[in-house]
Protein backbone atom coordinates (compact mmCIF):
# COMPACT_ATOMS: atom_id res chain seq x y z
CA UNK A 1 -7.64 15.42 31.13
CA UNK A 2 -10.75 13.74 31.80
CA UNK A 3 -13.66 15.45 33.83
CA UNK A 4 -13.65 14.30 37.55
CA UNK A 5 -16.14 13.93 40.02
CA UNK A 6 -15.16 12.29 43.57
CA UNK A 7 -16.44 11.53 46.46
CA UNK A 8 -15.10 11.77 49.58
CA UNK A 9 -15.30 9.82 52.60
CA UNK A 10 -15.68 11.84 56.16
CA UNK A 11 -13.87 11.34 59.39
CA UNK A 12 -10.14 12.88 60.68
CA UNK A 13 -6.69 12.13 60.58
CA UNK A 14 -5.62 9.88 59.55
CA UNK A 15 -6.96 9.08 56.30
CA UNK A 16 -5.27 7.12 53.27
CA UNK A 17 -6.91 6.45 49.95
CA UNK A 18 -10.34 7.77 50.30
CA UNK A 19 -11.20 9.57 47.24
CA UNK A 20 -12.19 7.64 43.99
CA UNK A 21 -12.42 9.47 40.71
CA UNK A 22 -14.96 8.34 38.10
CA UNK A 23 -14.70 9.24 34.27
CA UNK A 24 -17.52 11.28 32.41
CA UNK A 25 -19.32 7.64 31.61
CA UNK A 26 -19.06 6.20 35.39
CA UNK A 27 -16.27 3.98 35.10
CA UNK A 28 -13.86 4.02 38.08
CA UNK A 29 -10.11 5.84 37.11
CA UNK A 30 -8.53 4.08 40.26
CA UNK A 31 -9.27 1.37 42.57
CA UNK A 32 -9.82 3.57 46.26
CA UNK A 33 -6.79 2.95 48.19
CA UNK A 34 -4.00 3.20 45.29
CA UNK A 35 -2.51 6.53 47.60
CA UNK A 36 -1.46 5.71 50.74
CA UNK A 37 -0.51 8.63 53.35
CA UNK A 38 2.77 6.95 55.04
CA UNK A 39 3.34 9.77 57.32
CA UNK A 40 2.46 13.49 58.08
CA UNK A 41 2.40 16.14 60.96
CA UNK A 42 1.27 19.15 61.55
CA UNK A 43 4.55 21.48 62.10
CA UNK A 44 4.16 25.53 63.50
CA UNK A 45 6.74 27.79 62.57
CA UNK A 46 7.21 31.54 65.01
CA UNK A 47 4.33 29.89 66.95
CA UNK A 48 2.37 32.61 69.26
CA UNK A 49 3.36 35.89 66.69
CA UNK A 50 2.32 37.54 64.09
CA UNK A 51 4.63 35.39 61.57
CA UNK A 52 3.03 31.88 62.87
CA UNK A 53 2.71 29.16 59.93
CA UNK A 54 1.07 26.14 59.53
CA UNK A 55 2.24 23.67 57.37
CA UNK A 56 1.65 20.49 56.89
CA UNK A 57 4.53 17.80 55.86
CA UNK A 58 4.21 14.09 55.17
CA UNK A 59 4.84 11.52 52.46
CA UNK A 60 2.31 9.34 50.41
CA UNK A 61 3.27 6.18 48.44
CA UNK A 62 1.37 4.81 45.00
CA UNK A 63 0.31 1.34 46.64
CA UNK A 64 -1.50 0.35 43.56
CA UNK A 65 -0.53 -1.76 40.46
CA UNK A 66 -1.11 1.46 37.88
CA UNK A 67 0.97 4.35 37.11
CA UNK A 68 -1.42 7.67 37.52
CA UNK A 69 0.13 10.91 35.68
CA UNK A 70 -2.09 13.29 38.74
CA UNK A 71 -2.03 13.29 42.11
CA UNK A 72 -4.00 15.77 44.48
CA UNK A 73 -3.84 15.77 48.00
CA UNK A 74 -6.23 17.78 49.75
CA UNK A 75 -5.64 18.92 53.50
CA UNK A 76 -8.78 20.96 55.19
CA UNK A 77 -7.85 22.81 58.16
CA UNK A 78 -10.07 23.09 61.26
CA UNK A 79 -10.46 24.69 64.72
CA UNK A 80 -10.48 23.58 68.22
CA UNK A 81 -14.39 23.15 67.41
CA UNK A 82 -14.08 21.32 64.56
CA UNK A 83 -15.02 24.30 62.35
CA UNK A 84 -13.66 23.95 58.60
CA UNK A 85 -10.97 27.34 58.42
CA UNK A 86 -9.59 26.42 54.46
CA UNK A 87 -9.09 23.72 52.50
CA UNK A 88 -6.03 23.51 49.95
CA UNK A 89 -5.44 21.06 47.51
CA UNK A 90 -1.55 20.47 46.97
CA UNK A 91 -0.87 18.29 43.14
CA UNK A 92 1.88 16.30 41.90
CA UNK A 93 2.35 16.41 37.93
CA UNK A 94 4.31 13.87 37.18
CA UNK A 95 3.91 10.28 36.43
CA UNK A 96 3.79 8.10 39.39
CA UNK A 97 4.90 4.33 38.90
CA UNK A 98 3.57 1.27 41.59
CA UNK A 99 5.76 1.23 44.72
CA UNK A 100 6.67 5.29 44.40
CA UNK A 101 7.02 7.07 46.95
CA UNK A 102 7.13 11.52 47.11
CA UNK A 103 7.21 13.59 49.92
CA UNK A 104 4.51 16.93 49.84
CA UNK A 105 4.07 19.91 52.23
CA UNK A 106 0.67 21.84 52.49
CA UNK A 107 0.83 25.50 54.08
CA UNK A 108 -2.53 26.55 55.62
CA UNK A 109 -2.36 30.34 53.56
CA UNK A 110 -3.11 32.89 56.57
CA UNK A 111 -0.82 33.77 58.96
CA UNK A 112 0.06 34.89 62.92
CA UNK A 113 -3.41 34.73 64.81
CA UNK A 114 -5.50 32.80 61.70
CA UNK A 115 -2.29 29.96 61.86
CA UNK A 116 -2.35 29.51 65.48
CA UNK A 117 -6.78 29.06 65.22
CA UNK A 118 -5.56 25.66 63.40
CA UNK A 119 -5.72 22.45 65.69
CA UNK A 120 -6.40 19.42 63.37
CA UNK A 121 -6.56 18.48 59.83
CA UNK A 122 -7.72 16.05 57.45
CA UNK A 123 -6.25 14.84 54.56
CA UNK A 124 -7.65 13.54 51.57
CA UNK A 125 -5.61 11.85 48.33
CA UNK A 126 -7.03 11.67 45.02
CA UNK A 127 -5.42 10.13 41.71
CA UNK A 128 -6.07 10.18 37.87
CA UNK A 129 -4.62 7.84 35.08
């Protein structure tokens, strides 16, 4: 597995495609854009007690014309001021051909009071070859 550094681009839901990873020497592992997020939502299970969850379903689609063996998606959770509560990175190991299509689901890891703080998210996908 190659070393990885991204960069990210900022703004809120929704976002598709936004991370590019770069090998050790600079060259580009993906063209930005080769994940697309088709769909998500935010979903609240035993909303208002102390067994509230947060979770976040959706499904993203390889739009690109490479296979990539590594997939992360990254949803960051915030408050009702915009305040960053956790980030958590979900990953797909498995090879991922041109057209593919997987669904993914992304609990925010604290429950009752700390799941019901959660108002928006951002998601961020990220590939490797």
């Amino acid at each position: 597995m190659h070393r990885r550094a991204f960069l990210a681009c900022a703004g809120l839901i929704p976002l598709s495609g936004c991370l590019e990873y770069f090998e050790d020497n600079g060259e580009e592992i993906t063209e930005p854009g080769d994940v697309e997020i088709v769909w998500h939502d935010l979903v609240r299970d035993d909303p208002g007690t102390d067994d509230e969850r947060v979770v976040i379903w959706g499904a993203a689609r390889n739009v690109g014309d490479r296979a990539f063996s590594y997939l992360e998606i990254r949803a960051t959770f915030y408050d009702e001021d915009g305040e960053e509560l956790e980030a958590v990175i979900e990953h797909v190991d498995e090879d991922v051909s041109s057209g593919d299509e997987w669904p993914f689901e992304i609990e925010f890891p604290r429950f009752g009071e700390d799941a019901s703080d959660v108002t928006t998210y951002e998601l961020e996908p990220a590939m490797g070859v």
